[in-house]
C-alpha atoms as a PDB file:
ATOM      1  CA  UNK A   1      -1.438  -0.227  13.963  1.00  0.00           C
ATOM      2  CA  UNK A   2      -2.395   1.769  11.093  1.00  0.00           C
ATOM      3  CA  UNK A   3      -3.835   0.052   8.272  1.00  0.00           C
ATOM      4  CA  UNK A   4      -1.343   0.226   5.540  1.00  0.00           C
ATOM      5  CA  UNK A   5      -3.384  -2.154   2.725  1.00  0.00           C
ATOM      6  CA  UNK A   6      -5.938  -1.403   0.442  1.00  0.00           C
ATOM      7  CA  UNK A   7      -8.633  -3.438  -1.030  1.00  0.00           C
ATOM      8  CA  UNK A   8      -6.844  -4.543  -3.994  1.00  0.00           C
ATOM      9  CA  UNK A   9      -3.677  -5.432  -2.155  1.00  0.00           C
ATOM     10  CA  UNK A  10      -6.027  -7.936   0.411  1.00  0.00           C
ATOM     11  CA  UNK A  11      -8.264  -9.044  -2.299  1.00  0.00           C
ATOM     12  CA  UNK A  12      -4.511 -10.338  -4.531  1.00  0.00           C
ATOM     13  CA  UNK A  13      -3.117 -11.627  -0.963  1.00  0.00           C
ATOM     14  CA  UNK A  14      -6.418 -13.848  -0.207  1.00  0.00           C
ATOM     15  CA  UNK A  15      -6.501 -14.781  -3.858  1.00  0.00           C
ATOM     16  CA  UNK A  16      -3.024 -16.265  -3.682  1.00  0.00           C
ATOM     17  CA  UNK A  17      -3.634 -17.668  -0.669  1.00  0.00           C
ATOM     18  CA  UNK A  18      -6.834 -19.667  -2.245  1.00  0.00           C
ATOM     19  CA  UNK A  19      -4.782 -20.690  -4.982  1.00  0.00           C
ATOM     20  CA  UNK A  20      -1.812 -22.128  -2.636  1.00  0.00           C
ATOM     21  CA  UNK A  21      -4.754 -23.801  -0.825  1.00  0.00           C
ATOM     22  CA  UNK A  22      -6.105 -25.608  -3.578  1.00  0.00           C
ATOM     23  CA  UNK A  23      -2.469 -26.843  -4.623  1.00  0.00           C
ATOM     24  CA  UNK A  24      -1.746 -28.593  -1.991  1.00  0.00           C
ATOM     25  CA  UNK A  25      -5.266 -30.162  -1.329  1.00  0.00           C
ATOM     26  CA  UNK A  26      -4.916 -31.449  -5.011  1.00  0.00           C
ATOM     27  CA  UNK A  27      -1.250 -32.487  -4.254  1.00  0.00           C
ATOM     28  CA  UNK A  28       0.420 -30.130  -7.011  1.00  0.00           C
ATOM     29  CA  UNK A  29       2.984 -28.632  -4.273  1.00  0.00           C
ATOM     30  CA  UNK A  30       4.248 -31.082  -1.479  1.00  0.00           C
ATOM     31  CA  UNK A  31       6.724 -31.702   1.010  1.00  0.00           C
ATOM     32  CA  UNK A  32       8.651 -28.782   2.254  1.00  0.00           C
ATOM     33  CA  UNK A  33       7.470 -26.602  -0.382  1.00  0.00           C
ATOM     34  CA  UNK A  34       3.715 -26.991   0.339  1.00  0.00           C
ATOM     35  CA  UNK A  35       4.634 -26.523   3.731  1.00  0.00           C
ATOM     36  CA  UNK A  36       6.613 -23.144   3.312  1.00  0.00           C
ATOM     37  CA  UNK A  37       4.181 -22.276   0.735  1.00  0.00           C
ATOM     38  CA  UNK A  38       1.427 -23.077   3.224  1.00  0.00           C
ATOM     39  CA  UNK A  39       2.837 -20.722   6.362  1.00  0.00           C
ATOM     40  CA  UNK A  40       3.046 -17.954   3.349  1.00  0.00           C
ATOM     41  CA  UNK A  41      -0.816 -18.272   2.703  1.00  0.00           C
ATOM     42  CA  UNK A  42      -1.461 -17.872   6.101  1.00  0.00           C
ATOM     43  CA  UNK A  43       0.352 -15.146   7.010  1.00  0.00           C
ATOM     44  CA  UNK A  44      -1.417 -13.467   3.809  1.00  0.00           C
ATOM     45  CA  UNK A  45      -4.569 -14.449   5.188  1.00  0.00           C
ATOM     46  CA  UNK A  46      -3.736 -12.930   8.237  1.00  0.00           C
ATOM     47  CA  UNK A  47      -2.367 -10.072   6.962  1.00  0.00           C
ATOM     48  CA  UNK A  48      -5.011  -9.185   4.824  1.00  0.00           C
ATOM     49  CA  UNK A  49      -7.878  -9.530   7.951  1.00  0.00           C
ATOM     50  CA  UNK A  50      -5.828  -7.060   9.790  1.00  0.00           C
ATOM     51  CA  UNK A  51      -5.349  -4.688   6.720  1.00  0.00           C
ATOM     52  CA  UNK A  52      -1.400  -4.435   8.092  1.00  0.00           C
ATOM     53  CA  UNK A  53       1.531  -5.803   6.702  1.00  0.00           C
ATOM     54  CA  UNK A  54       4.311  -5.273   9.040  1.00  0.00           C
ATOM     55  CA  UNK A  55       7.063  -5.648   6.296  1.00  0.00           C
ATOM     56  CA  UNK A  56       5.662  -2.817   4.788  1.00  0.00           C
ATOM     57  CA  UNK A  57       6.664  -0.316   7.101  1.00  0.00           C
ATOM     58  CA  UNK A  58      10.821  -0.130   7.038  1.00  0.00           C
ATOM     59  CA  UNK A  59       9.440   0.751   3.123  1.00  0.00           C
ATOM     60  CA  UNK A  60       7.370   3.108   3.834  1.00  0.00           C
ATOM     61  CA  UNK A  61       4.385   1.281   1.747  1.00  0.00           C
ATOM     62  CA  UNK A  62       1.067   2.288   1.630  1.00  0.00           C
ATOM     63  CA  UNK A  63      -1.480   0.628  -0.703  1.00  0.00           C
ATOM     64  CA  UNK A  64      -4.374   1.776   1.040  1.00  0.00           C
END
């Protein structure tokens, strides 16, 4: 696995992934949205630790 990300595009991802944090802890986004929401941050967490988004390679996108 290559890295495909750069700084910017993991530094947006975990910053979204905050923000969807803090929604649901305050109760803004519930039920099955703060679930699907939820799953979303963590695979952007993820993604961003790796430095490899999968979905970016039938694209051919490289931020890094």
């Amino acid at each position: 696995m290559t890295p495909n990300m750069g700084n910017i595009d993991r530094i947006v991802r975990v910053v979204v992934a905050l923000l969807v944090a803090v929604l649901i802890v305050t109760n803004v986004l519930s039920g099955i949205w703060a679930w699907i929401a939820g799953i979303l941050a963590v695979v952007f967490l993820a993604t961003s630790a790796i430095g490899f988004c999968p979905l970016y390679l039938p694209f051919r996108i490289k931020t890094r």
